[in-house]
C-alpha atoms as a PDB file:
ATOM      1  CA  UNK A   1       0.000   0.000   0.000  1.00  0.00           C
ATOM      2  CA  UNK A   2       1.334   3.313  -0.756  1.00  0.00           C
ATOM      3  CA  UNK A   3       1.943   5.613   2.210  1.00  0.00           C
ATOM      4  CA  UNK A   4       0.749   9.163   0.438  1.00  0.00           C
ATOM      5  CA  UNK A   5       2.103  10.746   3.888  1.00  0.00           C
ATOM      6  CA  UNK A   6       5.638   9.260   3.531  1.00  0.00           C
ATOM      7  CA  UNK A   7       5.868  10.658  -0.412  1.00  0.00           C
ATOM      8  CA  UNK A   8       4.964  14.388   0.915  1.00  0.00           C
ATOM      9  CA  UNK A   9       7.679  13.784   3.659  1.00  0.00           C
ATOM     10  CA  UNK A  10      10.320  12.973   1.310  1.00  0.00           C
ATOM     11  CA  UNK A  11       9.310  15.434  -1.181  1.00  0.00           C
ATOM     12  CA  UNK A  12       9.676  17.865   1.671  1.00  0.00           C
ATOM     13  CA  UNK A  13      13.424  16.358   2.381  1.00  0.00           C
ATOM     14  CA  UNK A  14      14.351  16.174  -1.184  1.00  0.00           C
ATOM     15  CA  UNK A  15      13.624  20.083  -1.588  1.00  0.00           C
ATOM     16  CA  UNK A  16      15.806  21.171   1.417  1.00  0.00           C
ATOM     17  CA  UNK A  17      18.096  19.183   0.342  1.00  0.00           C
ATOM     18  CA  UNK A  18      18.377  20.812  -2.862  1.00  0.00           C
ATOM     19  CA  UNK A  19      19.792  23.943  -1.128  1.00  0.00           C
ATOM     20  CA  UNK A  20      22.267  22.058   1.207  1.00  0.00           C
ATOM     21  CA  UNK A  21      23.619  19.628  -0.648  1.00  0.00           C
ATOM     22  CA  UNK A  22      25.482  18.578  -3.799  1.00  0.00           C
ATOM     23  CA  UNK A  23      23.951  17.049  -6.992  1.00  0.00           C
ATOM     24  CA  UNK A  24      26.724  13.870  -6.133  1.00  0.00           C
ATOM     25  CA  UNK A  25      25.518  14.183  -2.343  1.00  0.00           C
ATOM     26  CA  UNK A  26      21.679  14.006  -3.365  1.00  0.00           C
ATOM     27  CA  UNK A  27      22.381  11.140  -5.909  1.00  0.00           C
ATOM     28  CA  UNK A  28      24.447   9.310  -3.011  1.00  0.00           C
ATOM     29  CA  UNK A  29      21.339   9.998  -0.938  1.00  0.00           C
ATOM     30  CA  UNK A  30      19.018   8.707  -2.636  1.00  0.00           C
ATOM     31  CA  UNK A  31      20.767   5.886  -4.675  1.00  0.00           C
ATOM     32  CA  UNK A  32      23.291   4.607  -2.731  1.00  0.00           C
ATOM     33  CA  UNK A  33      22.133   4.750   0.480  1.00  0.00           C
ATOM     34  CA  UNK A  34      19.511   2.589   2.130  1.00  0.00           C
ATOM     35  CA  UNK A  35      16.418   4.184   1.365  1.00  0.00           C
ATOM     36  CA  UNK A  36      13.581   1.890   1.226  1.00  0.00           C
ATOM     37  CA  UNK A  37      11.554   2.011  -1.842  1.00  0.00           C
ATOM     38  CA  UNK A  38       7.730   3.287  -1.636  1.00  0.00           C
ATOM     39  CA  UNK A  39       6.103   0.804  -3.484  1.00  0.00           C
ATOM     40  CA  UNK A  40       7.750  -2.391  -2.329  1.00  0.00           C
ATOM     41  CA  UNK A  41       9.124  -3.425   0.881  1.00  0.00           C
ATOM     42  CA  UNK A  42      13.003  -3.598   0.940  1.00  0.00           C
ATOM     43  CA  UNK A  43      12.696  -7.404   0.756  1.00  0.00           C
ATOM     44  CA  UNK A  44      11.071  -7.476  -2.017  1.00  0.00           C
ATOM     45  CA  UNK A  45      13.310  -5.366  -3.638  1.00  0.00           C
ATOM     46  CA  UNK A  46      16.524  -7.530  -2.813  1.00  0.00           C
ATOM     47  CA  UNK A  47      14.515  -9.875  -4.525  1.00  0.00           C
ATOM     48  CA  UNK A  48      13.321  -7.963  -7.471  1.00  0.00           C
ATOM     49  CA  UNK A  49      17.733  -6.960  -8.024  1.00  0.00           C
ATOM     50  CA  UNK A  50      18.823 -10.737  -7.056  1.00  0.00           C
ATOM     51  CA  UNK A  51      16.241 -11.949 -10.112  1.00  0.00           C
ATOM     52  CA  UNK A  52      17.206  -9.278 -12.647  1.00  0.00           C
ATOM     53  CA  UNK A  53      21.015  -9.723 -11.546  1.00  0.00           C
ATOM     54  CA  UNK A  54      20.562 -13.577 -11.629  1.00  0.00           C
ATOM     55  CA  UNK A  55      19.113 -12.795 -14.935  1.00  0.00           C
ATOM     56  CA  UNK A  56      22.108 -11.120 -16.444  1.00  0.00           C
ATOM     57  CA  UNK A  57      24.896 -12.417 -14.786  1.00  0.00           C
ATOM     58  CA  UNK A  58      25.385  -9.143 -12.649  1.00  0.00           C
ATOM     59  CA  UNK A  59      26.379  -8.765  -9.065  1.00  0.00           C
ATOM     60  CA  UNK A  60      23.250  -6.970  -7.196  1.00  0.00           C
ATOM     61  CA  UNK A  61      25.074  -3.954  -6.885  1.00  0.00           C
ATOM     62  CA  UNK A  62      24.702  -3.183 -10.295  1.00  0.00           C
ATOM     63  CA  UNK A  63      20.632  -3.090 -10.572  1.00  0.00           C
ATOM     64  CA  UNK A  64      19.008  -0.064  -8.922  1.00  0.00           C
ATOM     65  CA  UNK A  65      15.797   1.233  -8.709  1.00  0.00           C
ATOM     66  CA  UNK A  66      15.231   4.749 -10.059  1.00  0.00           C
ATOM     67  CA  UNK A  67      12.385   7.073 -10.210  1.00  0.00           C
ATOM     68  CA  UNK A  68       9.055   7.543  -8.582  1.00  0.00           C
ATOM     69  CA  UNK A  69       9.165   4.300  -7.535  1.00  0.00           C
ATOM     70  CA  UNK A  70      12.036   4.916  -5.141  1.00  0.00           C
ATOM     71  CA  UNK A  71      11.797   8.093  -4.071  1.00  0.00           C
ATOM     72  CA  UNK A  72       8.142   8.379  -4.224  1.00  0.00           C
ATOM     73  CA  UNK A  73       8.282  11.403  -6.700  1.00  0.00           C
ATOM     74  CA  UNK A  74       9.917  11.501 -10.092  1.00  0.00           C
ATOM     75  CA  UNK A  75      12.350  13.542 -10.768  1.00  0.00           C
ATOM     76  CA  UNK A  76      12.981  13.148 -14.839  1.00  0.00           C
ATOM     77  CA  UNK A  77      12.527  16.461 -16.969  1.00  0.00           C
ATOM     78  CA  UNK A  78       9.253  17.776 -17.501  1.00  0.00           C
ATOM     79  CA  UNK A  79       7.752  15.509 -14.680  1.00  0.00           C
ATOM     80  CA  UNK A  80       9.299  16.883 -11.631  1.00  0.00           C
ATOM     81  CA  UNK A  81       7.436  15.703  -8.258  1.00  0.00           C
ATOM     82  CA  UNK A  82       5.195  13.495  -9.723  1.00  0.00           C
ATOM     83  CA  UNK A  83       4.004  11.918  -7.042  1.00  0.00           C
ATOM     84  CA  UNK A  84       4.180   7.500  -7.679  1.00  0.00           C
ATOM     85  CA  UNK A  85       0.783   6.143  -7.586  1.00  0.00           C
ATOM     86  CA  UNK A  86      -1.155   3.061  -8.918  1.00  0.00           C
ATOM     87  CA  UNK A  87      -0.662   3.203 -12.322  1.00  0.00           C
ATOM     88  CA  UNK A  88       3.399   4.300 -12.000  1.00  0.00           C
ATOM     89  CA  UNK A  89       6.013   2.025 -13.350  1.00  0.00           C
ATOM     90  CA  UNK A  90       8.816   0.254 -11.287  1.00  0.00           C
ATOM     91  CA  UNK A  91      11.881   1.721 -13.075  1.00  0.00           C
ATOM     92  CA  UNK A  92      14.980  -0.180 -12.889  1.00  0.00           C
ATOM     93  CA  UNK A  93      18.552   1.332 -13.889  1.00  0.00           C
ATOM     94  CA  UNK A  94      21.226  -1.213 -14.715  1.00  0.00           C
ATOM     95  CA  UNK A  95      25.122  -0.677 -14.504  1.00  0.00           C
ATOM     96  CA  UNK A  96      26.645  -2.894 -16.443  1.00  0.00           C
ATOM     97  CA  UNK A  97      29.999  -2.523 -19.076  1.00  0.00           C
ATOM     98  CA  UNK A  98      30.043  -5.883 -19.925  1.00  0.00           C
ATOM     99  CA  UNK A  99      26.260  -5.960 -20.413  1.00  0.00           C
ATOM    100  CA  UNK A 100      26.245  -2.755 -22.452  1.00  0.00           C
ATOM    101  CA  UNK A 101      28.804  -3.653 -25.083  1.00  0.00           C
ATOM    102  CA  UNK A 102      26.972  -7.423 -25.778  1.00  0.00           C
ATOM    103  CA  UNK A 103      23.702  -5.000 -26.948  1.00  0.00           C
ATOM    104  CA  UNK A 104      25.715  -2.257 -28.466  1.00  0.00           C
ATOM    105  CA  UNK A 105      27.895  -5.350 -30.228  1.00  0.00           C
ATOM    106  CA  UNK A 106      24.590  -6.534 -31.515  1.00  0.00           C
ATOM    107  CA  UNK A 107      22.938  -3.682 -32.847  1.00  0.00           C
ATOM    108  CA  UNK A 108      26.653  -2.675 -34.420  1.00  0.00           C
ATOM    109  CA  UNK A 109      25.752  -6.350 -36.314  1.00  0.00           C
ATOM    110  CA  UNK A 110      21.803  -5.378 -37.189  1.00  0.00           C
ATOM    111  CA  UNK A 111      22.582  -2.229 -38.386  1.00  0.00           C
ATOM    112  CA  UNK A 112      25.219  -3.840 -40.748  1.00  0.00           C
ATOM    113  CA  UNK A 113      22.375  -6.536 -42.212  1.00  0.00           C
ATOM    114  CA  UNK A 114      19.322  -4.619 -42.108  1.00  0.00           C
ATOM    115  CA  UNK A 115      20.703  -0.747 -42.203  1.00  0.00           C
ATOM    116  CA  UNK A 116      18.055   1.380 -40.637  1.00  0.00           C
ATOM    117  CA  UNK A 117      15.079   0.800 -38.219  1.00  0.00           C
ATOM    118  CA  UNK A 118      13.061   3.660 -37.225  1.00  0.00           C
ATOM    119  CA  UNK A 119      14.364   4.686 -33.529  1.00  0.00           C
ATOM    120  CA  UNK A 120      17.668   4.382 -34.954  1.00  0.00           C
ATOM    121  CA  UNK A 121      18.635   8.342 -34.829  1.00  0.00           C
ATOM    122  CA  UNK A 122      16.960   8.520 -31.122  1.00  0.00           C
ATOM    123  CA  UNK A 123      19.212   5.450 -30.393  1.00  0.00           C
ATOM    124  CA  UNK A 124      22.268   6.810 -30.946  1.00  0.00           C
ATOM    125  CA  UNK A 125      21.322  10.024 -29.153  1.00  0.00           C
ATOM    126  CA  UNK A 126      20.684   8.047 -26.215  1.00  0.00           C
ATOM    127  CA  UNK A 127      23.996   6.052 -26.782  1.00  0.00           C
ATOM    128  CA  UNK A 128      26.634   9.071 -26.734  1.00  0.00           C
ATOM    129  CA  UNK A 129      25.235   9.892 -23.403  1.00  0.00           C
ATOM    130  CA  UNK A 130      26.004   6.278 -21.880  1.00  0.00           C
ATOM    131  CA  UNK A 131      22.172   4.666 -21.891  1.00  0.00           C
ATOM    132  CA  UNK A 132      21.116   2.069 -23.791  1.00  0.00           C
ATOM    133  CA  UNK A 133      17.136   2.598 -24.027  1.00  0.00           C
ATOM    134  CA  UNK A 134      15.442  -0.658 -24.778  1.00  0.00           C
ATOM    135  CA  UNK A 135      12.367   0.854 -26.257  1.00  0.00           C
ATOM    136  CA  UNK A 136      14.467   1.948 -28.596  1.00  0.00           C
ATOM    137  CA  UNK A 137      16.339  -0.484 -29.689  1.00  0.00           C
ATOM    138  CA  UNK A 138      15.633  -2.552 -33.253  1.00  0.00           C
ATOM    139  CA  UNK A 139      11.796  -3.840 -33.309  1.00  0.00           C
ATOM    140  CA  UNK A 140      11.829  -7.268 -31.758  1.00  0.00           C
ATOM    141  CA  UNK A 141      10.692  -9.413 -34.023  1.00  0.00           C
ATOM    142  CA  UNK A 142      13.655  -9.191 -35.942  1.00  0.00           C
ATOM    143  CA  UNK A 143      16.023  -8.481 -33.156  1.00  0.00           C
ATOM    144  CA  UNK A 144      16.354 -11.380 -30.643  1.00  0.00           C
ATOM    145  CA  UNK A 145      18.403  -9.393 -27.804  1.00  0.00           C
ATOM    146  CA  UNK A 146      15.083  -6.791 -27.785  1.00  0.00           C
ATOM    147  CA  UNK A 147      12.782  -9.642 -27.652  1.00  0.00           C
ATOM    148  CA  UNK A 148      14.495 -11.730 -25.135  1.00  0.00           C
ATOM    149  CA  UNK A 149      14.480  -8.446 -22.744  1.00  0.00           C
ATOM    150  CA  UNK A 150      11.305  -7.519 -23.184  1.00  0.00           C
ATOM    151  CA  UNK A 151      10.472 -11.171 -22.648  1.00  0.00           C
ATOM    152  CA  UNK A 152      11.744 -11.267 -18.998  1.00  0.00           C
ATOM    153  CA  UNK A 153      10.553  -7.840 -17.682  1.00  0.00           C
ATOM    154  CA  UNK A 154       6.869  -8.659 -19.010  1.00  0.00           C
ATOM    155  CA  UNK A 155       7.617 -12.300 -16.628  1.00  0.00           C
ATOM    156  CA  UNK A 156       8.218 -10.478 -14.248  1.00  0.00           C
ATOM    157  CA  UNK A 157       5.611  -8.053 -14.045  1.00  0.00           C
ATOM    158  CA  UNK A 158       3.225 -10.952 -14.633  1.00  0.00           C
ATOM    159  CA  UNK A 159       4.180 -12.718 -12.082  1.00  0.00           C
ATOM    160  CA  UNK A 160       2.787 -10.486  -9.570  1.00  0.00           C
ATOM    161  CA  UNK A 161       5.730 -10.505  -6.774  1.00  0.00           C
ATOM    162  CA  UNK A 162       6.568  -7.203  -7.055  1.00  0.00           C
ATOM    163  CA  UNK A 163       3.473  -5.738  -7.238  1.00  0.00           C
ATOM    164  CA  UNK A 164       0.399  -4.191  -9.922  1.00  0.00           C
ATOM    165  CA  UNK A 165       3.197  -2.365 -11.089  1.00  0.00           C
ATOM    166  CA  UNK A 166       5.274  -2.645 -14.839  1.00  0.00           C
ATOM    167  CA  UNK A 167       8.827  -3.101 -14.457  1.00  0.00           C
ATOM    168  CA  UNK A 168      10.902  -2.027 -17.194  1.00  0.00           C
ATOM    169  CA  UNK A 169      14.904  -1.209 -17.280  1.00  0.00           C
ATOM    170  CA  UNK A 170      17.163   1.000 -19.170  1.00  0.00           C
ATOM    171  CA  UNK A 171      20.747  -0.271 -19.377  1.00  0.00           C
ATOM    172  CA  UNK A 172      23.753   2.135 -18.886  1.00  0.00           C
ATOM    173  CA  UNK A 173      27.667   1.526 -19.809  1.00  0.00           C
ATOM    174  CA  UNK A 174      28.894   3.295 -16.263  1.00  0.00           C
ATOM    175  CA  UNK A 175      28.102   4.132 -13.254  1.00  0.00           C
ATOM    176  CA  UNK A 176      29.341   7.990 -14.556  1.00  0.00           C
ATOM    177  CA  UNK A 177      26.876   7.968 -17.512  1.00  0.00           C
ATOM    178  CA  UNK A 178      24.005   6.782 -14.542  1.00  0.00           C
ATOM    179  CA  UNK A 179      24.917   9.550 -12.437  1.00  0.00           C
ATOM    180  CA  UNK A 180      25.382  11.998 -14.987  1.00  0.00           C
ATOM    181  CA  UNK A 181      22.068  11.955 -16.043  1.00  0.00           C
ATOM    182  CA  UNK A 182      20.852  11.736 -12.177  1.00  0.00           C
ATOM    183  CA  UNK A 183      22.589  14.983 -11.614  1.00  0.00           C
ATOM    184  CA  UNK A 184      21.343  16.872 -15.173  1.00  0.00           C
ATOM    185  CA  UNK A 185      17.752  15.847 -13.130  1.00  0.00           C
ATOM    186  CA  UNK A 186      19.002  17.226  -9.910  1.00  0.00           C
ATOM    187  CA  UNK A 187      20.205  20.366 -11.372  1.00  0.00           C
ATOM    188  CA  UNK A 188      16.543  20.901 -13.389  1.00  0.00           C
ATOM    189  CA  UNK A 189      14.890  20.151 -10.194  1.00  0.00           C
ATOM    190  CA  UNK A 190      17.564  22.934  -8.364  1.00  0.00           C
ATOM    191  CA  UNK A 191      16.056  25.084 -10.603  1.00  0.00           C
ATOM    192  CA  UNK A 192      12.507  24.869 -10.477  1.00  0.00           C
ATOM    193  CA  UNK A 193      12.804  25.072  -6.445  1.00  0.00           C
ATOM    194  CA  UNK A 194      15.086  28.507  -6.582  1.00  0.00           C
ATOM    195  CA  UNK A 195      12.831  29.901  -8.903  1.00  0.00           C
ATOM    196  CA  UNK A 196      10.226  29.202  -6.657  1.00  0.00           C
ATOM    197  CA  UNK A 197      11.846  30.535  -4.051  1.00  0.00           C
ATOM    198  CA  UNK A 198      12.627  33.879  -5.562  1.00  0.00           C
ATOM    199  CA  UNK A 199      16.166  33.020  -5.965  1.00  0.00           C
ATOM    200  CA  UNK A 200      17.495  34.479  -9.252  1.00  0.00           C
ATOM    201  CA  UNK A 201      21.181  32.670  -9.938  1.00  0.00           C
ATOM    202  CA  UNK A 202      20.493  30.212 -13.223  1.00  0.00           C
ATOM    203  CA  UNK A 203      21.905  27.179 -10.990  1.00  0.00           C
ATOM    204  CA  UNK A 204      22.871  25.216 -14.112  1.00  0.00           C
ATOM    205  CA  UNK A 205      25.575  27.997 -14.901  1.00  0.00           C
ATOM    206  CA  UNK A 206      26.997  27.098 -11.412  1.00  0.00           C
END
């Protein structure tokens, strides 16, 4: 059950902390310390990272969970403190070099047999910055690494462990591509909350 009093607390935490603290601080914060997730218990969640680790032949360290989910509030552009709720995804960052360069590999063989598929230029956006997006990778049905991944989130939303809620992952080459897009959210949010505030410095220039 979600605990709407708990996601107002640590919206309320998250915002004072944006004056006090680093973007590295606030990522370490919320990431890489033991914060509980909002809409699993933290069993459940070692369980959800052992299965997806399991999965890829990762150590557990390298599966987080991201977003609303986690926080209780998203954080990604455009969405800022959207609170999670019934009908929010479970969002699931892996870390993975190894992992990373099998799909990148892969598509580096499609795109040599087939030439183009219609994400493609959105792809490689996505790709200089680090993250490997799955939805847009090559369609499935004629890419078997898509299919396969797809495959195993959709088992494991279906099988009702971790929730109502739709799992789905985005893959990243480092944990410096991870938090470099953590921070560019941080530093958005930073924003938002000094203009709020009255404050007039453009904290992105910092």
């Amino acid at each position: 059950m979600i605990e709407y009093s708990l996601i107002e607390e640590r919206i309320g935490a998250f915002k004072r902390d944006l004056f006090e603290l680093e973007e590295e601080e606030i990522i370490q914060k919320c990431f890489q310390h033991n914060m509980d997730p909002v809409c699993i218990s933290n069993d459940t969640y070692f369980l959800l990272k052992s299965k997806i680790s399991k999965h890829f032949g990762l150590h557990p360290t390298d599966v987080f969970m991201v977003g609303s989910g986690k926080l209780g509030f998203t954080i990604k552009p455009n969405e800022q403190f959207r609170q999670f709720g019934d009908s929010s995804d479970i969002d699931i960052a892996i870390v993975s070099e190894e992992l990373f360069e099998r799909f990148w590999k892969a598509v580096y063989l499609y795109k040599n047999e087939v030439k183009y598929w219609p994400k493609e230029e959105r792809f490689k956006n996505y790709l200089l910055s680090g993250w490997i997006r799955p939805d847009l990778l090559p369609p499935a049905k004629r890419f078997s690494e898509a299919q396969e991944w797809w495959d195993f989130f959709r088992n494991l939303t279906a099988s009702g462990e971790f929730g109502p809620y739709k799992i789905s992952a985005g893959l990243y080459y480092s944990r410096f591509f991870f938090e470099s897009y953590q921070k560019k959210c941080i530093t958005l949010c930073k924003e938002i909350i000094y203009r709020e505030s009255g404050f007039l410095e453009d904290v992105s220039n910092k």
